[in-house]
Every structure is written in structure tokens, then in C-alpha cells.
PDB file of N, CA and C in Angstrom:
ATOM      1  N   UNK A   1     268.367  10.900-158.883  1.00  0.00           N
ATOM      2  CA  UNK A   1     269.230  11.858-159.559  1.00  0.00           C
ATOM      3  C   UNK A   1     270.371  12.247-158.619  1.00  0.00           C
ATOM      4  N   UNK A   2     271.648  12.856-159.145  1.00  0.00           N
ATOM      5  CA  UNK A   2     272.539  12.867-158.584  1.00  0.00           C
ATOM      6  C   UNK A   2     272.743  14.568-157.752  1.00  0.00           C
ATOM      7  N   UNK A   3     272.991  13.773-156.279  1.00  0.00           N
ATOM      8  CA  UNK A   3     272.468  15.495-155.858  1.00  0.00           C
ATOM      9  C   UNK A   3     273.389  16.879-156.523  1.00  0.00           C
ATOM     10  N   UNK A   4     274.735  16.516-157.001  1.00  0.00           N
ATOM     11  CA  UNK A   4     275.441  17.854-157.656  1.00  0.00           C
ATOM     12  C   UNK A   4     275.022  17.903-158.804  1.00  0.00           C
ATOM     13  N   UNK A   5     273.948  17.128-159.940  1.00  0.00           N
ATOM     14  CA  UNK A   5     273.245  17.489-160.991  1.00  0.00           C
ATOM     15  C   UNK A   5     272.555  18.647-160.259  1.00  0.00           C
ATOM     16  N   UNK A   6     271.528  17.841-159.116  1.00  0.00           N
ATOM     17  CA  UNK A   6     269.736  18.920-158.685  1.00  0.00           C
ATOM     18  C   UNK A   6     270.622  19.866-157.914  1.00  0.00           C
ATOM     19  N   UNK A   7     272.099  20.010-157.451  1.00  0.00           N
ATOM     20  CA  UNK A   7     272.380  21.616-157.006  1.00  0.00           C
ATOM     21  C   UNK A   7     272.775  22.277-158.322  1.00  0.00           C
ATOM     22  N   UNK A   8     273.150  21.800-159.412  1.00  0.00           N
ATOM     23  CA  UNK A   8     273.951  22.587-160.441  1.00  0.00           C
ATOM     24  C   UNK A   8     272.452  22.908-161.073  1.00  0.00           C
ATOM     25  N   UNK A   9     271.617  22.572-161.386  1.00  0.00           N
ATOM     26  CA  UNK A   9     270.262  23.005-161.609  1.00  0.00           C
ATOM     27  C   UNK A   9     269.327  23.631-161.064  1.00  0.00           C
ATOM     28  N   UNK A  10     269.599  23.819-159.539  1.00  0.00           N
ATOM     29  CA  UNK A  10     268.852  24.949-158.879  1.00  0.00           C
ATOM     30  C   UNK A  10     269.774  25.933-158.781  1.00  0.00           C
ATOM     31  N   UNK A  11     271.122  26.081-159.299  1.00  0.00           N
ATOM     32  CA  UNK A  11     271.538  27.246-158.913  1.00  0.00           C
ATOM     33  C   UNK A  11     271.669  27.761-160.674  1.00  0.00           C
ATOM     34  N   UNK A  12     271.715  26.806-161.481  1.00  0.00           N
ATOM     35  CA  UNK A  12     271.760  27.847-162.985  1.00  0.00           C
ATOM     36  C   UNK A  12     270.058  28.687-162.790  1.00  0.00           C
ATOM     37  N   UNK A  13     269.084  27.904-162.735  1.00  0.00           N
ATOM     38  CA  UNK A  13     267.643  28.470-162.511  1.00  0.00           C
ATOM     39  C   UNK A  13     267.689  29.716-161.400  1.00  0.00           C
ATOM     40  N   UNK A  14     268.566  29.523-160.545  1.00  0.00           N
ATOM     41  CA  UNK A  14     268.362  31.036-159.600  1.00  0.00           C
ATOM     42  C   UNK A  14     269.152  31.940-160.529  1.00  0.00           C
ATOM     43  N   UNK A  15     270.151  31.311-160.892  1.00  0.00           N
ATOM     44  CA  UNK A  15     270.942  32.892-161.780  1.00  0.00           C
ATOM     45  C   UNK A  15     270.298  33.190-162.864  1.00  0.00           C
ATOM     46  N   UNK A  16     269.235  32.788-163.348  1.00  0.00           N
ATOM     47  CA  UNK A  16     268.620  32.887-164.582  1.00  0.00           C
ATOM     48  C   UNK A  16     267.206  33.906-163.868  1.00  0.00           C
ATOM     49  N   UNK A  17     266.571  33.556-162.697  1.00  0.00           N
ATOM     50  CA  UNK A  17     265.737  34.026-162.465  1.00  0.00           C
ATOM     51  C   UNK A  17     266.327  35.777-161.638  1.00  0.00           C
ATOM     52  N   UNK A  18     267.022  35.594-160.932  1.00  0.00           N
ATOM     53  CA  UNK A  18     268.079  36.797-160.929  1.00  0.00           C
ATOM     54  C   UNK A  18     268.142  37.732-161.880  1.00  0.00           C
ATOM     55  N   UNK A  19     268.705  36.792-163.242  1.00  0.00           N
ATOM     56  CA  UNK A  19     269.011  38.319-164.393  1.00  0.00           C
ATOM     57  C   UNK A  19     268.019  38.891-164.637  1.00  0.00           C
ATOM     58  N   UNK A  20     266.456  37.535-164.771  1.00  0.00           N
ATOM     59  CA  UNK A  20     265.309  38.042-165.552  1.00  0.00           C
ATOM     60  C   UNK A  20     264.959  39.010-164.844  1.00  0.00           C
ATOM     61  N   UNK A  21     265.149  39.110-163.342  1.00  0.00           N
ATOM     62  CA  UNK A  21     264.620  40.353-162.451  1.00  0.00           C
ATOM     63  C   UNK A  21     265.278  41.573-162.436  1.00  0.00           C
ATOM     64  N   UNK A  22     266.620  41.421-162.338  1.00  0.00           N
ATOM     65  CA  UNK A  22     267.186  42.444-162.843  1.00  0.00           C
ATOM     66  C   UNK A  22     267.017  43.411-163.541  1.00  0.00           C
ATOM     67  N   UNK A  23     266.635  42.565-164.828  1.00  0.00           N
ATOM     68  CA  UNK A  23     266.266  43.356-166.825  1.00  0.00           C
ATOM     69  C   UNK A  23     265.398  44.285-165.977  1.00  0.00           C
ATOM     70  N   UNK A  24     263.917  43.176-165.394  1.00  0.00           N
ATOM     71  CA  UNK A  24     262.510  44.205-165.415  1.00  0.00           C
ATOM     72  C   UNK A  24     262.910  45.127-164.812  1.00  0.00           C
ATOM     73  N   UNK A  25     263.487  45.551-163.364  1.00  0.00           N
ATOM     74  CA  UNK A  25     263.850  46.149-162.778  1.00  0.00           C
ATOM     75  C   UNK A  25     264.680  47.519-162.867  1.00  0.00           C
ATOM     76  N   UNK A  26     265.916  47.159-164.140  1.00  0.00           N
ATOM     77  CA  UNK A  26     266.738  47.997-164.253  1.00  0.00           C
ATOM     78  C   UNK A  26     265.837  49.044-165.524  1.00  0.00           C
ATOM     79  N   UNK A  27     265.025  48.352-166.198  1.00  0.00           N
ATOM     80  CA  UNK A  27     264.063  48.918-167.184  1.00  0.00           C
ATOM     81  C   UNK A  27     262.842  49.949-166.687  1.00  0.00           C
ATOM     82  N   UNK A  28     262.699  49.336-165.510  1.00  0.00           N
ATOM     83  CA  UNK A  28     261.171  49.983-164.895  1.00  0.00           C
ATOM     84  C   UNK A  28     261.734  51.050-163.713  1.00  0.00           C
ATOM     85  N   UNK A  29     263.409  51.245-163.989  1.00  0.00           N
ATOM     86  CA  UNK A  29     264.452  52.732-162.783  1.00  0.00           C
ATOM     87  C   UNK A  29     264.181  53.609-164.459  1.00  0.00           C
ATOM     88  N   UNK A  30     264.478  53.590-165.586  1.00  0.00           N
ATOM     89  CA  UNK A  30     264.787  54.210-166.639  1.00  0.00           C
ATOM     90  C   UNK A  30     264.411  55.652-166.300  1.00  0.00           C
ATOM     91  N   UNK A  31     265.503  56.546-166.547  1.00  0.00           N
ATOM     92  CA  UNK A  31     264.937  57.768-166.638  1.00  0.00           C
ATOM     93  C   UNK A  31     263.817  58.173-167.035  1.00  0.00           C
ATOM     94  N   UNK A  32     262.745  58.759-166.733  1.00  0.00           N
ATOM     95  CA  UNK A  32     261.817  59.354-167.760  1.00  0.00           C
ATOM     96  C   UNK A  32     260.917  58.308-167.735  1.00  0.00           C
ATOM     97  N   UNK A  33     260.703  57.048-166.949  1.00  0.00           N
ATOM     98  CA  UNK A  33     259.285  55.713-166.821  1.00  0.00           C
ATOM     99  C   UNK A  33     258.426  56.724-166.244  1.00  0.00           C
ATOM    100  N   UNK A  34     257.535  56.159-166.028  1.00  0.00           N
ATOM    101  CA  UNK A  34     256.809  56.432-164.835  1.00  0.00           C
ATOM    102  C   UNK A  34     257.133  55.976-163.600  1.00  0.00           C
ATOM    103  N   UNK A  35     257.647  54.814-163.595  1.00  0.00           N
ATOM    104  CA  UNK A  35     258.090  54.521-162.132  1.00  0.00           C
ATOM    105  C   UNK A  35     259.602  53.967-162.293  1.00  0.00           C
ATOM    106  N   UNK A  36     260.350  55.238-162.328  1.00  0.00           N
ATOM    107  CA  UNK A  36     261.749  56.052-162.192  1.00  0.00           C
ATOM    108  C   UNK A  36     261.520  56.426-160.588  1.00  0.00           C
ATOM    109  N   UNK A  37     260.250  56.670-160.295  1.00  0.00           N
ATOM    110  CA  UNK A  37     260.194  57.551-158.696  1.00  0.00           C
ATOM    111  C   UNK A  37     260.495  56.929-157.638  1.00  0.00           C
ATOM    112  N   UNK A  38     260.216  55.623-158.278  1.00  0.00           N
ATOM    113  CA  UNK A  38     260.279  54.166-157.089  1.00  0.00           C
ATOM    114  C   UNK A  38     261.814  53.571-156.771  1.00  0.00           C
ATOM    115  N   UNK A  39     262.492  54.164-158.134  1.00  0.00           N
ATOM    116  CA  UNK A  39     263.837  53.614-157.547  1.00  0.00           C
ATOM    117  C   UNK A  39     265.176  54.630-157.404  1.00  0.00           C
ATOM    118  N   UNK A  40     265.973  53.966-156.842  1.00  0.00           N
ATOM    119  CA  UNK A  40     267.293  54.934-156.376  1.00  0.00           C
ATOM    120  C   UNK A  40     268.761  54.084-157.158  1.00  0.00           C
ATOM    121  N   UNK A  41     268.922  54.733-158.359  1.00  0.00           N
ATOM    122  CA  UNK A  41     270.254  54.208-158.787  1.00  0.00           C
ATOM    123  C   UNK A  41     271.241  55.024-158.195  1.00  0.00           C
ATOM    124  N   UNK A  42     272.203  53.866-157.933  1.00  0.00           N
ATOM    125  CA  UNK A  42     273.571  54.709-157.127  1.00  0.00           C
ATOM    126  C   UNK A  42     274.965  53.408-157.458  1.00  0.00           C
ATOM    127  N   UNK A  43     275.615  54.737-157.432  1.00  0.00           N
ATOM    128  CA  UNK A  43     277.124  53.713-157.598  1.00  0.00           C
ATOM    129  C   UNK A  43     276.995  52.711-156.642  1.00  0.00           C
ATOM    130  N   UNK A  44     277.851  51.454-157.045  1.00  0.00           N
ATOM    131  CA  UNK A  44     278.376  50.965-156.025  1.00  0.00           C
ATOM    132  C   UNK A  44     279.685  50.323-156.198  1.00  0.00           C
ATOM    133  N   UNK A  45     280.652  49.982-155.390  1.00  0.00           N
ATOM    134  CA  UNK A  45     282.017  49.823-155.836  1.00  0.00           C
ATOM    135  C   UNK A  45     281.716  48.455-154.821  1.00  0.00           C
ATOM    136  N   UNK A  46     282.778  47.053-155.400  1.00  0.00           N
ATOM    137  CA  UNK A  46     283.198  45.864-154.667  1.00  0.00           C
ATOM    138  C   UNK A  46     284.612  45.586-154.973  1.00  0.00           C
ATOM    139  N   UNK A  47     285.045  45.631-153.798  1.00  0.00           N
ATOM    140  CA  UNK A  47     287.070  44.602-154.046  1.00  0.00           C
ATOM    141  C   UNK A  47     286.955  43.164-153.979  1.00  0.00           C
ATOM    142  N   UNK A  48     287.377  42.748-154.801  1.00  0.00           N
ATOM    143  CA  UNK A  48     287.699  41.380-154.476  1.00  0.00           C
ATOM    144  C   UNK A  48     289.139  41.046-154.853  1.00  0.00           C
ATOM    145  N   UNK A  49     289.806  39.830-153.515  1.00  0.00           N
ATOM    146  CA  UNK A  49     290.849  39.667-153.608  1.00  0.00           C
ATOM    147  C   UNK A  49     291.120  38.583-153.887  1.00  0.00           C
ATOM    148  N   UNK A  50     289.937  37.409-154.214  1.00  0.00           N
ATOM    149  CA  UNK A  50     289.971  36.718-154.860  1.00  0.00           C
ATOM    150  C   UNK A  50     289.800  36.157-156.407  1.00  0.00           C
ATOM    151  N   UNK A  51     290.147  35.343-156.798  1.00  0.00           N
ATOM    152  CA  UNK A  51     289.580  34.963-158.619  1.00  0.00           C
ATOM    153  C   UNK A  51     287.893  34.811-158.240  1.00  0.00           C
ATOM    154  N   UNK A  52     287.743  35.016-159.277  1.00  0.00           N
ATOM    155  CA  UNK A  52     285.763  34.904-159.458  1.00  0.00           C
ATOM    156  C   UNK A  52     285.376  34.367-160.140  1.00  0.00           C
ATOM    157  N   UNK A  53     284.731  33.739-160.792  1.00  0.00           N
ATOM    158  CA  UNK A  53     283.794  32.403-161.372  1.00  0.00           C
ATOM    159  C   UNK A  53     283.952  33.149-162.800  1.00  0.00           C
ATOM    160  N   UNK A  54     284.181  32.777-163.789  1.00  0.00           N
ATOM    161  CA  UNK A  54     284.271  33.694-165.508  1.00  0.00           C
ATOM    162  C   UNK A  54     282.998  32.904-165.957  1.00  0.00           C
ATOM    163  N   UNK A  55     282.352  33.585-166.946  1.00  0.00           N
ATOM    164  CA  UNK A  55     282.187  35.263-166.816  1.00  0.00           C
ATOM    165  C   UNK A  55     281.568  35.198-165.280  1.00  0.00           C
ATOM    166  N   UNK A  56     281.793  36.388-165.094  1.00  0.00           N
ATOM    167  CA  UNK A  56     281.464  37.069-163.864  1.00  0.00           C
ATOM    168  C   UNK A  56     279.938  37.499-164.231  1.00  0.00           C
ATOM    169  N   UNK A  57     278.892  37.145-163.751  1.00  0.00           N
ATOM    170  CA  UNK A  57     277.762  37.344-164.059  1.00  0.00           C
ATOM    171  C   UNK A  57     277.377  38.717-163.807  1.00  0.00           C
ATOM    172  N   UNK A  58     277.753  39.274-163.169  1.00  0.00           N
ATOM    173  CA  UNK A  58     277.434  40.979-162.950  1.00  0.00           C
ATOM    174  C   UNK A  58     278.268  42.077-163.759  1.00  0.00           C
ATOM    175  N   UNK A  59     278.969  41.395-164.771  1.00  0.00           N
ATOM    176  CA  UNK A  59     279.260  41.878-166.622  1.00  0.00           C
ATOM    177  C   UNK A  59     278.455  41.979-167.002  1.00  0.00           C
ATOM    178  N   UNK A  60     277.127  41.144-166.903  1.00  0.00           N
ATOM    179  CA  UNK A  60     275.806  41.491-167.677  1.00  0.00           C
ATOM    180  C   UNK A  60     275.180  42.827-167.658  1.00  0.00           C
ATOM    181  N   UNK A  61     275.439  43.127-166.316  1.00  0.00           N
ATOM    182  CA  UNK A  61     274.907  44.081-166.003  1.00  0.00           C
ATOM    183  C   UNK A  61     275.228  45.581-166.637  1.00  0.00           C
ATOM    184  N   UNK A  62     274.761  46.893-167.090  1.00  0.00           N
ATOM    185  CA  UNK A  62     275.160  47.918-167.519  1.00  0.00           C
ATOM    186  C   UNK A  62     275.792  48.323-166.551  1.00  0.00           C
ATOM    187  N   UNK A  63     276.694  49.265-167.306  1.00  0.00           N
ATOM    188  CA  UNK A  63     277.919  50.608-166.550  1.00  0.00           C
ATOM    189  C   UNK A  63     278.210  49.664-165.680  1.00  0.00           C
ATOM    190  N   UNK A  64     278.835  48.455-165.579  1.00  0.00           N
ATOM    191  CA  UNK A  64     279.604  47.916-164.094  1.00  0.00           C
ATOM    192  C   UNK A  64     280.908  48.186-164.407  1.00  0.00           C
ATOM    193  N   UNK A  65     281.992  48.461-163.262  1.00  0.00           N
ATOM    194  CA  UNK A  65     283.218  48.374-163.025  1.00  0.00           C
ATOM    195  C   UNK A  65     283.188  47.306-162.035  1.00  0.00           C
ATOM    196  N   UNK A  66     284.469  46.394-162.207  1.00  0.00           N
ATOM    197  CA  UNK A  66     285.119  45.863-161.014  1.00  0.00           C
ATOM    198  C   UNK A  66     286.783  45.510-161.357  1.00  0.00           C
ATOM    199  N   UNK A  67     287.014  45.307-160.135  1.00  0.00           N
ATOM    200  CA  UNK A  67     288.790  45.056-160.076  1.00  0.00           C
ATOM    201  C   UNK A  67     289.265  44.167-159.587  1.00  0.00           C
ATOM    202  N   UNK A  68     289.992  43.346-159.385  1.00  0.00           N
ATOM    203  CA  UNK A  68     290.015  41.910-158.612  1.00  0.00           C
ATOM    204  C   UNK A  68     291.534  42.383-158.156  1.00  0.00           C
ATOM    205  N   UNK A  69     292.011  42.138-156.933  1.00  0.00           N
ATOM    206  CA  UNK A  69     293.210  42.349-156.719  1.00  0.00           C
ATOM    207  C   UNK A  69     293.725  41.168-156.374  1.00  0.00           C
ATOM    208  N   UNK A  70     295.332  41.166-156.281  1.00  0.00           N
ATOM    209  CA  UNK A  70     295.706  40.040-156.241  1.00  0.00           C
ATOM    210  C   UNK A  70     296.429  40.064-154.634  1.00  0.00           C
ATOM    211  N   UNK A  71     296.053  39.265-154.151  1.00  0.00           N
ATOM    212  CA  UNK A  71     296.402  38.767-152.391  1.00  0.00           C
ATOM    213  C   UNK A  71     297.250  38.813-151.941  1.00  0.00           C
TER     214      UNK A  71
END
């Protein structure tokens, strides 16, 4: 097999296994869980001054802001 197939396939499978962790994660901070106690939501802000890969996979994510500036 062609090795930029088996990298383009271990890296869609990491971003896939990424979001799935995410979901559980951002589900099991929820106000009012039971284990809300375990986690610490907090802003966080990133610049980038470069273009970024569309979609930007951390759109998925709730309440995100970002800004891309130009160089």
C-alpha cells in the first residue's frame, strides 16, 4: 500500500478518535453531571497567522471563536 494512502488513514482515524473523545468529555464537564467536579472549563483564545486546513476541525467544537490574521 501506498505510504501517503496508510498516513492519510492514520491521521483521518486520529481525528475521528479525537472528536469521539472530545463529545464524551465535553458531555461528562456538563453543568449539573455528576462529574462536572472533575473538570475545569475555561476560555481559551489562539492567533493564527496562517491559512488553516477548511473546515477547521475545532468548528466542531461548541462556543469556539477564532481569527486568522493575515501576515
Amino acid at each position: 500500500m501506498n505510504f501517503w494512502v496508510t498516513f492519510c488513514r492514520i491521521l483521518f482515524k486520529q481525528e475521528a478518535y479525537e472528536e469521539e473523545t472530545f463529545k464524551i468529555l465535553w458531555e461528562m464537564s456538563t453543568p449539573g453531571s455528576e462529574t462536572e467536579k472533575y473538570f475545569l472549563r475555561i476560555p481559551q483564545t489562539e492567533y493564527f497567522f496562517d491559512e488553516r486546513k477548511k473546515p477547521e476541525p475545532i468548528e466542531k467544537m461548541p462556543n469556539v471563536r477564532f481569527a486568522i490574521y493575515p501576515s
